[in-house]
Structures are given as C-alpha cells and as structure tokens.
C-alpha atoms as a PDB file:
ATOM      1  CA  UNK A   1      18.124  -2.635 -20.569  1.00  0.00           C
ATOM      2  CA  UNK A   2      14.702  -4.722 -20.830  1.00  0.00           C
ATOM      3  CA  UNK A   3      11.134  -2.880 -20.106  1.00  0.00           C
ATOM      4  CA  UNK A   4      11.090  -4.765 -16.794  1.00  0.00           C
ATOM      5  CA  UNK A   5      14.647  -4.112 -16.255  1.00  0.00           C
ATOM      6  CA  UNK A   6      14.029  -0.683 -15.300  1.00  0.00           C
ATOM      7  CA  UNK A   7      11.332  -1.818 -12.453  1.00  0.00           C
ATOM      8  CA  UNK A   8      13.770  -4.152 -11.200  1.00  0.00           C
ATOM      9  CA  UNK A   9      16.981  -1.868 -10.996  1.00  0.00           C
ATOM     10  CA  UNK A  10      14.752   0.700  -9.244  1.00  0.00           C
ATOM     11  CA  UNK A  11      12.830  -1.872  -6.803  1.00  0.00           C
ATOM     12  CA  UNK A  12      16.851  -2.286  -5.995  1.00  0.00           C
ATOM     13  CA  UNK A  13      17.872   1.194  -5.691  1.00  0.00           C
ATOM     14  CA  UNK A  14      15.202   1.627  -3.231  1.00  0.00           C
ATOM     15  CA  UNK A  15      16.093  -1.290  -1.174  1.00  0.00           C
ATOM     16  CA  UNK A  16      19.416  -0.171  -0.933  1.00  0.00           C
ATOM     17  CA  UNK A  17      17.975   3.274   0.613  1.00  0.00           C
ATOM     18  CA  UNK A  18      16.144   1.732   3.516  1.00  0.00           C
ATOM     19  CA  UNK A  19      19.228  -0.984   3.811  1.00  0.00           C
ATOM     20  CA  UNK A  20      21.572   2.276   4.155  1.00  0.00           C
ATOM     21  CA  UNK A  21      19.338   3.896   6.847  1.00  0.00           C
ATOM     22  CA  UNK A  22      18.889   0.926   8.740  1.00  0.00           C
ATOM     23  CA  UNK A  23      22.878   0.410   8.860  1.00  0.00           C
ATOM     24  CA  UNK A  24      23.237   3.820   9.958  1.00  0.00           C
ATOM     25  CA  UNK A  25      20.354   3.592  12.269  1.00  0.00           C
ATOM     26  CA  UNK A  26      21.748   2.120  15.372  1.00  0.00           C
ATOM     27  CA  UNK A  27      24.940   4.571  15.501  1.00  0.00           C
ATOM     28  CA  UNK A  28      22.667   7.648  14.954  1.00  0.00           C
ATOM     29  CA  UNK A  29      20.028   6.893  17.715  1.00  0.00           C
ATOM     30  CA  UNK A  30      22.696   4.512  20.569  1.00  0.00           C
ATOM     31  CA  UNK A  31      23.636   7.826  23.343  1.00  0.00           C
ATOM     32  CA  UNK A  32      26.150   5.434  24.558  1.00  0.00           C
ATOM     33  CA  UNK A  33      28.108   5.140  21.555  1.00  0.00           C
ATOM     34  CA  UNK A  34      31.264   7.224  20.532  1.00  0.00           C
ATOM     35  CA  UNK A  35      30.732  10.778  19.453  1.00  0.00           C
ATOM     36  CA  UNK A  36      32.692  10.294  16.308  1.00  0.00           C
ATOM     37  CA  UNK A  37      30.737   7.565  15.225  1.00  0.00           C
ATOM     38  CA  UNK A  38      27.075   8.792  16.211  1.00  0.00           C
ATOM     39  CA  UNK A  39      27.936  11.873  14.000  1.00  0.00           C
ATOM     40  CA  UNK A  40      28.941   9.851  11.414  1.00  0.00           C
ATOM     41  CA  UNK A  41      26.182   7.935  10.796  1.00  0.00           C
ATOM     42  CA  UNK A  42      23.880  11.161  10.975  1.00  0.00           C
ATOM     43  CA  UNK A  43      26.084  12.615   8.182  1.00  0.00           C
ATOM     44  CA  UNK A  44      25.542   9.414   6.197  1.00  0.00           C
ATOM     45  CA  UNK A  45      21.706   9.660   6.810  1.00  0.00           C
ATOM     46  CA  UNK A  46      21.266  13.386   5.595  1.00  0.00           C
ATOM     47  CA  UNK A  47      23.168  12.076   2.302  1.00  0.00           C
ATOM     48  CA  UNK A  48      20.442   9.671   1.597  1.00  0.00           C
ATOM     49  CA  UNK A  49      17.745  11.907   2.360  1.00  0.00           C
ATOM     50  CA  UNK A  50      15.103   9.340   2.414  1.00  0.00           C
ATOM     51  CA  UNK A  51      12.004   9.095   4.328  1.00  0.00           C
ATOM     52  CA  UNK A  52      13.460   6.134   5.938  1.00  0.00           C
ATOM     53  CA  UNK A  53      16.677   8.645   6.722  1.00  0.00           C
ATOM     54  CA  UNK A  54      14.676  11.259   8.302  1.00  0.00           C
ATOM     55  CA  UNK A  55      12.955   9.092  10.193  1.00  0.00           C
ATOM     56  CA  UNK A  56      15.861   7.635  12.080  1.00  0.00           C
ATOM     57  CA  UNK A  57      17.243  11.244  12.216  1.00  0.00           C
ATOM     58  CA  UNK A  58      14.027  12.420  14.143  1.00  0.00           C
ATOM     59  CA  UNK A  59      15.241   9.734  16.801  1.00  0.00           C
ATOM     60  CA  UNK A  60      18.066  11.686  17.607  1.00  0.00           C
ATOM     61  CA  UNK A  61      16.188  14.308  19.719  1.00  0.00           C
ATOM     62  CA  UNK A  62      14.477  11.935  21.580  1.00  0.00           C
ATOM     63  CA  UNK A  63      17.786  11.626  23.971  1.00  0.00           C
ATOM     64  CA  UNK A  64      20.453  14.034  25.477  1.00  0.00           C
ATOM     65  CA  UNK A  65      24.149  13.363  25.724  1.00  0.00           C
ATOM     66  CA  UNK A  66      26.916  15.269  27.260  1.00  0.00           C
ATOM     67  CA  UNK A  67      29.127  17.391  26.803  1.00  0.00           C
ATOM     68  CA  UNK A  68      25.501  19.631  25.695  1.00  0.00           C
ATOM     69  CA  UNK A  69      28.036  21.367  22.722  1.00  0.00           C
ATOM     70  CA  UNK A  70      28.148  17.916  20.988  1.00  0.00           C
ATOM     71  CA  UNK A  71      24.654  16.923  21.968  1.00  0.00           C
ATOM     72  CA  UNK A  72      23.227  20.651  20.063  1.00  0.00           C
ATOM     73  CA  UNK A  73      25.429  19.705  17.309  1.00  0.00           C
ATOM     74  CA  UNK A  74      24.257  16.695  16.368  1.00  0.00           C
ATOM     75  CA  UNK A  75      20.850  17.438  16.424  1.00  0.00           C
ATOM     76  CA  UNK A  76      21.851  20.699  14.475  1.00  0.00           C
ATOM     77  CA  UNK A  77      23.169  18.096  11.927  1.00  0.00           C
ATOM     78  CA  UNK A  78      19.914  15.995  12.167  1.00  0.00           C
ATOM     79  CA  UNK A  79      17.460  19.173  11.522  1.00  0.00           C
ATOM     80  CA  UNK A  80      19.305  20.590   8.823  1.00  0.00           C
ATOM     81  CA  UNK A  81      19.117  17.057   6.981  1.00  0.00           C
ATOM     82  CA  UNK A  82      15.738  16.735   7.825  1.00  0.00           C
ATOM     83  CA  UNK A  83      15.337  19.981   6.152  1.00  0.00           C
ATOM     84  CA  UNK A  84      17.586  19.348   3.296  1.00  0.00           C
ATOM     85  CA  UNK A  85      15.113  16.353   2.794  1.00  0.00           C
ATOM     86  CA  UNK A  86      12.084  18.590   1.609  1.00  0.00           C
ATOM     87  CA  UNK A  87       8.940  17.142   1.053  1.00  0.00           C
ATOM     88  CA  UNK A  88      10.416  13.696   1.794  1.00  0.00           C
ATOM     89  CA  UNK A  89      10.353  14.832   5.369  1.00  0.00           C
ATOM     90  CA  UNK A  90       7.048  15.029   5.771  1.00  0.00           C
ATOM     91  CA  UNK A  91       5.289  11.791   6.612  1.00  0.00           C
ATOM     92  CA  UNK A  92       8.088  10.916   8.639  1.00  0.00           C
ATOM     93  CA  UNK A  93       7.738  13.914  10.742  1.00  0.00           C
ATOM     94  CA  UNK A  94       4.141  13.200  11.069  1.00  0.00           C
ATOM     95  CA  UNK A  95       4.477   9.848  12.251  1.00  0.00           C
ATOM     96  CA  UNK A  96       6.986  11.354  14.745  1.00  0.00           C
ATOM     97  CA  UNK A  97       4.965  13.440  15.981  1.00  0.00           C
ATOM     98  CA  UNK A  98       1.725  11.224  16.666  1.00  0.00           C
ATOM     99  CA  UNK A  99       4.362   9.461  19.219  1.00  0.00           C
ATOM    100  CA  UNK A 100       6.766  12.360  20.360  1.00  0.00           C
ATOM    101  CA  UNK A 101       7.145  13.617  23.963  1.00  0.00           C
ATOM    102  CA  UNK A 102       7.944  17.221  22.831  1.00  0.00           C
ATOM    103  CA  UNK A 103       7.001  18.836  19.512  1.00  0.00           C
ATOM    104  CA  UNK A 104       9.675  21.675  19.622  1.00  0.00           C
ATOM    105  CA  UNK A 105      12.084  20.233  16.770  1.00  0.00           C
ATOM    106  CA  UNK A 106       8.873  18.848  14.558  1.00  0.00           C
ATOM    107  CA  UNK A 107       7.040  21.935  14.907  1.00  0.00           C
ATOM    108  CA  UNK A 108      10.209  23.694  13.788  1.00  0.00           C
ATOM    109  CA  UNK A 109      10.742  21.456  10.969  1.00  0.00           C
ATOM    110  CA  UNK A 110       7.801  22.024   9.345  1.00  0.00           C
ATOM    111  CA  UNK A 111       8.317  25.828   9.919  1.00  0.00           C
ATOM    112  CA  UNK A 112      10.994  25.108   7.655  1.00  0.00           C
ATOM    113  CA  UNK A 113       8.883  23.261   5.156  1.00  0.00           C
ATOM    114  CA  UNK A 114       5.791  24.832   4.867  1.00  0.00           C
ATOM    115  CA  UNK A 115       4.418  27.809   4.395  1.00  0.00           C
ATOM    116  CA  UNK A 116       2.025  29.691   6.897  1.00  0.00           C
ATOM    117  CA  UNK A 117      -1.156  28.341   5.937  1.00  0.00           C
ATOM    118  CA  UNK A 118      -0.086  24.899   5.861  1.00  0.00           C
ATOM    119  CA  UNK A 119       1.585  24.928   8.591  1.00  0.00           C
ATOM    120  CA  UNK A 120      -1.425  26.137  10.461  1.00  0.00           C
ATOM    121  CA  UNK A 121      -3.164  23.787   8.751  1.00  0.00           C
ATOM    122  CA  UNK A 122      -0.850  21.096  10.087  1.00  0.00           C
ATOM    123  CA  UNK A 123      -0.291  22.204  13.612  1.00  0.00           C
ATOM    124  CA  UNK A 124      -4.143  22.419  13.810  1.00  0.00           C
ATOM    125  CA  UNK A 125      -4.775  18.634  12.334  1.00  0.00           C
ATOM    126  CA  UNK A 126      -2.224  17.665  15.046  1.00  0.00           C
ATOM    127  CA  UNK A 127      -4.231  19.093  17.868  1.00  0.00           C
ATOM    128  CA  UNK A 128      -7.350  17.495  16.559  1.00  0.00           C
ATOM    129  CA  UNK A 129      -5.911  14.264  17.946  1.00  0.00           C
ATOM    130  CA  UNK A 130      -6.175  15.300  21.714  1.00  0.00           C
ATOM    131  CA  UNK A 131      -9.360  15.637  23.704  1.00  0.00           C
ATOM    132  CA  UNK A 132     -10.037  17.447  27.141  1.00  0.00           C
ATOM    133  CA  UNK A 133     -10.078  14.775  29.421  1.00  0.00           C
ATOM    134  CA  UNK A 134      -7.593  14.624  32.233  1.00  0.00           C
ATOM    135  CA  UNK A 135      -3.951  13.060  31.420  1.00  0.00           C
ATOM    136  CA  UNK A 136      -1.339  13.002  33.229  1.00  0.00           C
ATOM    137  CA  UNK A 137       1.018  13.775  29.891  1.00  0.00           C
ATOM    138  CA  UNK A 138       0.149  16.707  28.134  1.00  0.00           C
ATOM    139  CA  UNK A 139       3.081  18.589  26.905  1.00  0.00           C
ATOM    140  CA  UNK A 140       2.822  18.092  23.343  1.00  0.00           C
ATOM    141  CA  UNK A 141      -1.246  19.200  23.400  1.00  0.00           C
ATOM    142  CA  UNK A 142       0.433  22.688  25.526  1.00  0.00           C
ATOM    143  CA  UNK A 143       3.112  23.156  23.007  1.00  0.00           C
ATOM    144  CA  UNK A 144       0.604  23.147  20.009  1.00  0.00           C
ATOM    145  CA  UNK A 145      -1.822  25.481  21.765  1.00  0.00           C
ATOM    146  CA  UNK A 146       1.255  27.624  22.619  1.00  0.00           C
ATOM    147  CA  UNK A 147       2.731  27.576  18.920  1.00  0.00           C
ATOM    148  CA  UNK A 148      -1.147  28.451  17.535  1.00  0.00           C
ATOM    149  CA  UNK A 149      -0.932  31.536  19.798  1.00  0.00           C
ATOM    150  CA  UNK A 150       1.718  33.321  17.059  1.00  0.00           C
ATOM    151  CA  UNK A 151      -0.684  33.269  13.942  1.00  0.00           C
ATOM    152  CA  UNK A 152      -3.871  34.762  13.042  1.00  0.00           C
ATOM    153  CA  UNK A 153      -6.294  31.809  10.882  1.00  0.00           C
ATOM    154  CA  UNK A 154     -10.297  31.157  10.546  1.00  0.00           C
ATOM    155  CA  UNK A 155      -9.583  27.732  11.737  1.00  0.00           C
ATOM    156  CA  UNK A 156      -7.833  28.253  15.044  1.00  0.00           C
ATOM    157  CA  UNK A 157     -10.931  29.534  17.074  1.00  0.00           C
ATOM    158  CA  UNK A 158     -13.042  26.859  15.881  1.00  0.00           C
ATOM    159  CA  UNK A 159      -9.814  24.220  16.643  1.00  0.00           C
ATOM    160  CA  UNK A 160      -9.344  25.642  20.079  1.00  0.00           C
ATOM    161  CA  UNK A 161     -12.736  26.651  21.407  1.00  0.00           C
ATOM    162  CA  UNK A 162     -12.656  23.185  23.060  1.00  0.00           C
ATOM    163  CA  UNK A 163      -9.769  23.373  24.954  1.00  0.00           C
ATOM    164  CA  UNK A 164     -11.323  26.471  26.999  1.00  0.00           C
ATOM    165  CA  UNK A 165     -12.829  23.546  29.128  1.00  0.00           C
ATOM    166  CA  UNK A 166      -9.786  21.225  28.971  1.00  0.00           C
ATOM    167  CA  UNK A 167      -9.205  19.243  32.424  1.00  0.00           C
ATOM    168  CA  UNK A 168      -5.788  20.944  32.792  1.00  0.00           C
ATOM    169  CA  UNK A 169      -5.325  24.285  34.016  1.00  0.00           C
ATOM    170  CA  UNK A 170      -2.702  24.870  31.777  1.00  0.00           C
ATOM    171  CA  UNK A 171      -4.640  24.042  29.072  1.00  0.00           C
ATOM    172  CA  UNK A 172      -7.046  26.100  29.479  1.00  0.00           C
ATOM    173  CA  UNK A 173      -4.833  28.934  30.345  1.00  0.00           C
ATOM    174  CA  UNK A 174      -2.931  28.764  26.717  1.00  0.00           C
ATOM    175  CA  UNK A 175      -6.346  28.032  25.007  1.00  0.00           C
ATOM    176  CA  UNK A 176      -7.866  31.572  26.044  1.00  0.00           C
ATOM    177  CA  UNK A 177      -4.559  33.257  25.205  1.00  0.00           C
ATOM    178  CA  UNK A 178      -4.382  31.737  21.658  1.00  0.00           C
ATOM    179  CA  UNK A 179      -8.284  32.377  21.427  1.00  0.00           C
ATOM    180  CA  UNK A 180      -7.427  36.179  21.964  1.00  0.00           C
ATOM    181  CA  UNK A 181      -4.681  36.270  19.857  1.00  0.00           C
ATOM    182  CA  UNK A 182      -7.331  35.638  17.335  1.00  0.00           C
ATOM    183  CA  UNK A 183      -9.005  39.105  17.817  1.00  0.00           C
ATOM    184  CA  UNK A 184     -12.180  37.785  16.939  1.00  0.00           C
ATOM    185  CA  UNK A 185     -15.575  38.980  18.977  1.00  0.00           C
ATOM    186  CA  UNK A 186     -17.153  35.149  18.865  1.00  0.00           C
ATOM    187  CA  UNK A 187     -14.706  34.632  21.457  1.00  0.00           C
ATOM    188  CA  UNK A 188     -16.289  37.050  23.803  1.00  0.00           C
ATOM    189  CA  UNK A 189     -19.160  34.463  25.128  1.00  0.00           C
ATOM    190  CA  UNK A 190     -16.993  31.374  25.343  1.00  0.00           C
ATOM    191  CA  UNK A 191     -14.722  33.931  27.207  1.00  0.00           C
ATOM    192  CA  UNK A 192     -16.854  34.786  29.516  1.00  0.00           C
ATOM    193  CA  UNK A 193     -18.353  31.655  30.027  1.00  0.00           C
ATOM    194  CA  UNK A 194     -14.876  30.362  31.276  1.00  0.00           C
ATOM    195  CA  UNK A 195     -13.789  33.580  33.017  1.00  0.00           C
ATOM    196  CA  UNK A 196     -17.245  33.394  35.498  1.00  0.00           C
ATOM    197  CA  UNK A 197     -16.620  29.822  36.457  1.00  0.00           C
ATOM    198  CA  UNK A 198     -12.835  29.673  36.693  1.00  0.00           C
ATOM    199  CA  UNK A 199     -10.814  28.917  39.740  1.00  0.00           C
ATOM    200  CA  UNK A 200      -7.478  30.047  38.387  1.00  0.00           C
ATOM    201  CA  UNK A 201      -6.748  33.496  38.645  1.00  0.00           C
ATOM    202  CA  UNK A 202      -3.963  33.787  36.153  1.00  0.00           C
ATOM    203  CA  UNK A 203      -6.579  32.426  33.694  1.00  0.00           C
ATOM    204  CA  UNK A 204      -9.394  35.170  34.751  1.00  0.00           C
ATOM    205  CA  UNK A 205      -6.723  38.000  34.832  1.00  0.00           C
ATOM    206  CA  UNK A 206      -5.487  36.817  31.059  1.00  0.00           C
ATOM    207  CA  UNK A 207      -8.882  37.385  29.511  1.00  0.00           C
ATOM    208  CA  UNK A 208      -9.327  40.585  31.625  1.00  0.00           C
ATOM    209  CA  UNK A 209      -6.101  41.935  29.785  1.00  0.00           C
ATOM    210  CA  UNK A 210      -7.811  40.784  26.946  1.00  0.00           C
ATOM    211  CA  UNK A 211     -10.665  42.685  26.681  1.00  0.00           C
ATOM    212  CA  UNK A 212      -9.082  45.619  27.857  1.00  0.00           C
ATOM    213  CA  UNK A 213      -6.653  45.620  24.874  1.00  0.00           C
ATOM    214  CA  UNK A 214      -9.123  44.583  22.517  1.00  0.00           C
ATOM    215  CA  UNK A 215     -11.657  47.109  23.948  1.00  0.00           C
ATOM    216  CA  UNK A 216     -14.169  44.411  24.285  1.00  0.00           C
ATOM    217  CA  UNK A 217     -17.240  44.893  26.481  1.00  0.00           C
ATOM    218  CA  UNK A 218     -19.317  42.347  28.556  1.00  0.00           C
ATOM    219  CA  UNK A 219     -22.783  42.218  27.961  1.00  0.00           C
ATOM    220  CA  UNK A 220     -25.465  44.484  30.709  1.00  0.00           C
ATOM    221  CA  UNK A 221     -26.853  40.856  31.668  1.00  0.00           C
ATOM    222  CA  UNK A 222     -23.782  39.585  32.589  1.00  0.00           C
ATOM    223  CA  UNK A 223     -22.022  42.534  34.678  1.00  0.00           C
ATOM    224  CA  UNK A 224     -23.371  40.912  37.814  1.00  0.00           C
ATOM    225  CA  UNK A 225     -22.311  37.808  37.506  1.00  0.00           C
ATOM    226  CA  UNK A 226     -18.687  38.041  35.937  1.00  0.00           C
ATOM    227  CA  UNK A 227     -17.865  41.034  38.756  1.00  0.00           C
ATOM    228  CA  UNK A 228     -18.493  38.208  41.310  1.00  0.00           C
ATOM    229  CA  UNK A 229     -15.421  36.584  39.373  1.00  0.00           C
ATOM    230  CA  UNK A 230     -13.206  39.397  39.160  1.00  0.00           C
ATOM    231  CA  UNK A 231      -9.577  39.016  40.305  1.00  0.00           C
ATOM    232  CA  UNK A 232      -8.425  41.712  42.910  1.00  0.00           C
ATOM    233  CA  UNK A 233      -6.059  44.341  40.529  1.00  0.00           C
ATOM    234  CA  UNK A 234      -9.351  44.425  38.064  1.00  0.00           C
ATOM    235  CA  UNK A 235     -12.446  46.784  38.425  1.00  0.00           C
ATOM    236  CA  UNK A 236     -15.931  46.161  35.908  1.00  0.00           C
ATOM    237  CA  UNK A 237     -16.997  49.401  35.141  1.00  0.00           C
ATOM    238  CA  UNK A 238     -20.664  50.464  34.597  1.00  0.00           C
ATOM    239  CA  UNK A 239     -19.934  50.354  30.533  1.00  0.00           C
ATOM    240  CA  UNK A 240     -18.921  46.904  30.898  1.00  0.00           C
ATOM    241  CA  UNK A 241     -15.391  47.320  30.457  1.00  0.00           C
ATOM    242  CA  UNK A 242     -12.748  46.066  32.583  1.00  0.00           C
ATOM    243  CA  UNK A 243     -10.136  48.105  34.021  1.00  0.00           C
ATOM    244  CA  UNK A 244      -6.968  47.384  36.088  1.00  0.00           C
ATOM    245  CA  UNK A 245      -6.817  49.399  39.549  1.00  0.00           C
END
C-alpha cells in the first residue's frame, strides 16, 4: 500500500461509518415502525460507536412508544451504547442538548462520562446559554438548576446567582435551593435581597430553612424589613435568626 493509499482507505472507512448510521438511522428514530426492527438498528448503531451513531441514538428518547417495557428497553440499549461510545459521545451529546426538550438522559450520560468536576463544569457551561427573561419553555434551564443542587463547586454560586431574579417562579425557587446547597455566606445578601421582595412563599420559607440549618444570621439593618416578609410558621428573633413556630 502507497503513502496516499493509507489516506484514501481511511477517508473510506470513515465514510462507511456515517453511511452505516445513516442506514440505521431511520429504523432507530421511526416510533411507528416494528419493535424488532427499531431494536435492531439501535444494536447496529452501538456496534459502530461513532459520533454519527450516538447521535442518532440520542434521537431515540426524544419519543415514547408502547408497551412502556419495550419503550425503557430500547432506550436502555441506546444509553448503554452511548456510554460504550466514550469520549466519542461527547460532542454529540452536546449538540443534543443545545436542542433537547428534557436533559434527564444527557445529563445522565455525561454522569457516566465524566468525572465530578467536569461534569460540573459541563452542566454549568450548559446553563450559561439561558438568560432570565420570561419563556414559556423552560424545563431544560429547571432541570440544570435542579441537577447543580447535588454538588458542592466555586463556580456554581457565581453560575446561579442570576437566576435568583429569573422571570419564572420556579426558577427562582431551584436557584436559591442550589445557592444554599452551596453553604457559602456570599449568598446571604443575594438571599435576602430575594427573600424581602418575593411573592412566593414556598421560595421565602426555602431560604428561611436555610439559614436556620446553616445558622446564618440577617444583618441588625435588615431585621425590619425582611420580618415584614416573613411567611406565617417563621418567627425573626432579636439575634437575627429565624426560627419556625
């Protein structure tokens, strides 16, 4: 075989990957076709193991089919070949991601794939992407401030800080609780600042039981103005520390 040979034979080895996913593609990702052959082609896909494989595999939990037995073990089948992919998985993941209507199975994969400070790292690039504004679609922004809620990292308070005035109640609601799962006293203004002007009581009664677990006190000069806030099962004491009555 010639010097240039070996460019050409594996220019053609890689075309024949992304040929192989894209004849497997349309079994793996149609809900309407035949069991037998949807699992098929997703068993042919996690034997490539190419990004262009895990890509089409992602597709498959993007729809649900019945009986829900065969529908969990497909996608079973998809995440383990995802996984099985290592780091080839990763951009196309990403990709997925940017677009997907739930995070659950990405944000699992790369559980799988990373460690813990990359995958912080990760989760808290992905969040960068949203904003506060008002949208009537938020579930994926919700399920990353949800899954940041489980780790302890530098970069979390200063990633979620924002979302403490987020347009969406719930937002806001699993901002604060991932901000106290921090443990970290810089949260104490920014908590207070949203606790005093916040209509939602679940959200004023979460920081409450924050404080009180942290043993974190509010400030003399601001006594006055966050009891004015208080929901009714909390007292303020004279020490600044809140108490449940």
């Amino acid at each position: 075989m010639g010097f240039f040979d070996i460019f050409k034979s594996g220019k053609k080895d890689g075309s024949k990957k992304t040929n192989a996913a894209d004849k497997w593609a349309g079994s793996a990702t149609d809900k309407r076709a035949q069991a037998y052959d949807r699992q098929e082609a997703i068993n042919e896909l996690v034997k490539l193991g190419s990004k262009e494989a895990v890509a089409v595999l992602l597709k498959r939990f993007t729809f649900v089919v019945d009986p829900s037995i065969t529908d969990q073990e497909e996608k079973d089948s998809a995440f383990h070949g995802i996984i099985q992919a290592g780091p080839e998985a990763l951009e196309p993941i990403r990709n997925f991601a940017a677009k997907a209507e739930s995070l659950a199975w990405p944000m699992r994969a790369m559980k799988e794939l990373l460690g813990e400070e990359d995958l912080v790292l990760e989760l808290v690039e992905w969040l960068s992407k949203w904003d506060t504004d008002y949208a009537k679609f938020i579930d994926p922004k919700v399920q990353l401030l949800t899954a940041l809620q489980d780790y302890k990292h530098e970069k979390i308070f200063e990633a979620v800080a924002p979302f403490l005035d987020d347009a969406n109640e719930t937002a806001r609601y699993h901002a604060a609780a991932t901000i106290l799962a921090q443990e970290n006293a810089a949260a104490i203004e920014p908590l207070l600042d949203l606790f005093a002007g916040e209509e939602s009581v679940r959200i004023r009664s979460r920081i409450a039981d924050g404080f009180i677990q942290r043993g974190w006190v509010v400030p003399n000069e601001r006594l006055d103005l966050i009891r004015k806030s208080l929901p009714e099962d909390f007292n303020l004491n004279g020490e600044g520390r809140f108490t449940r009555r």
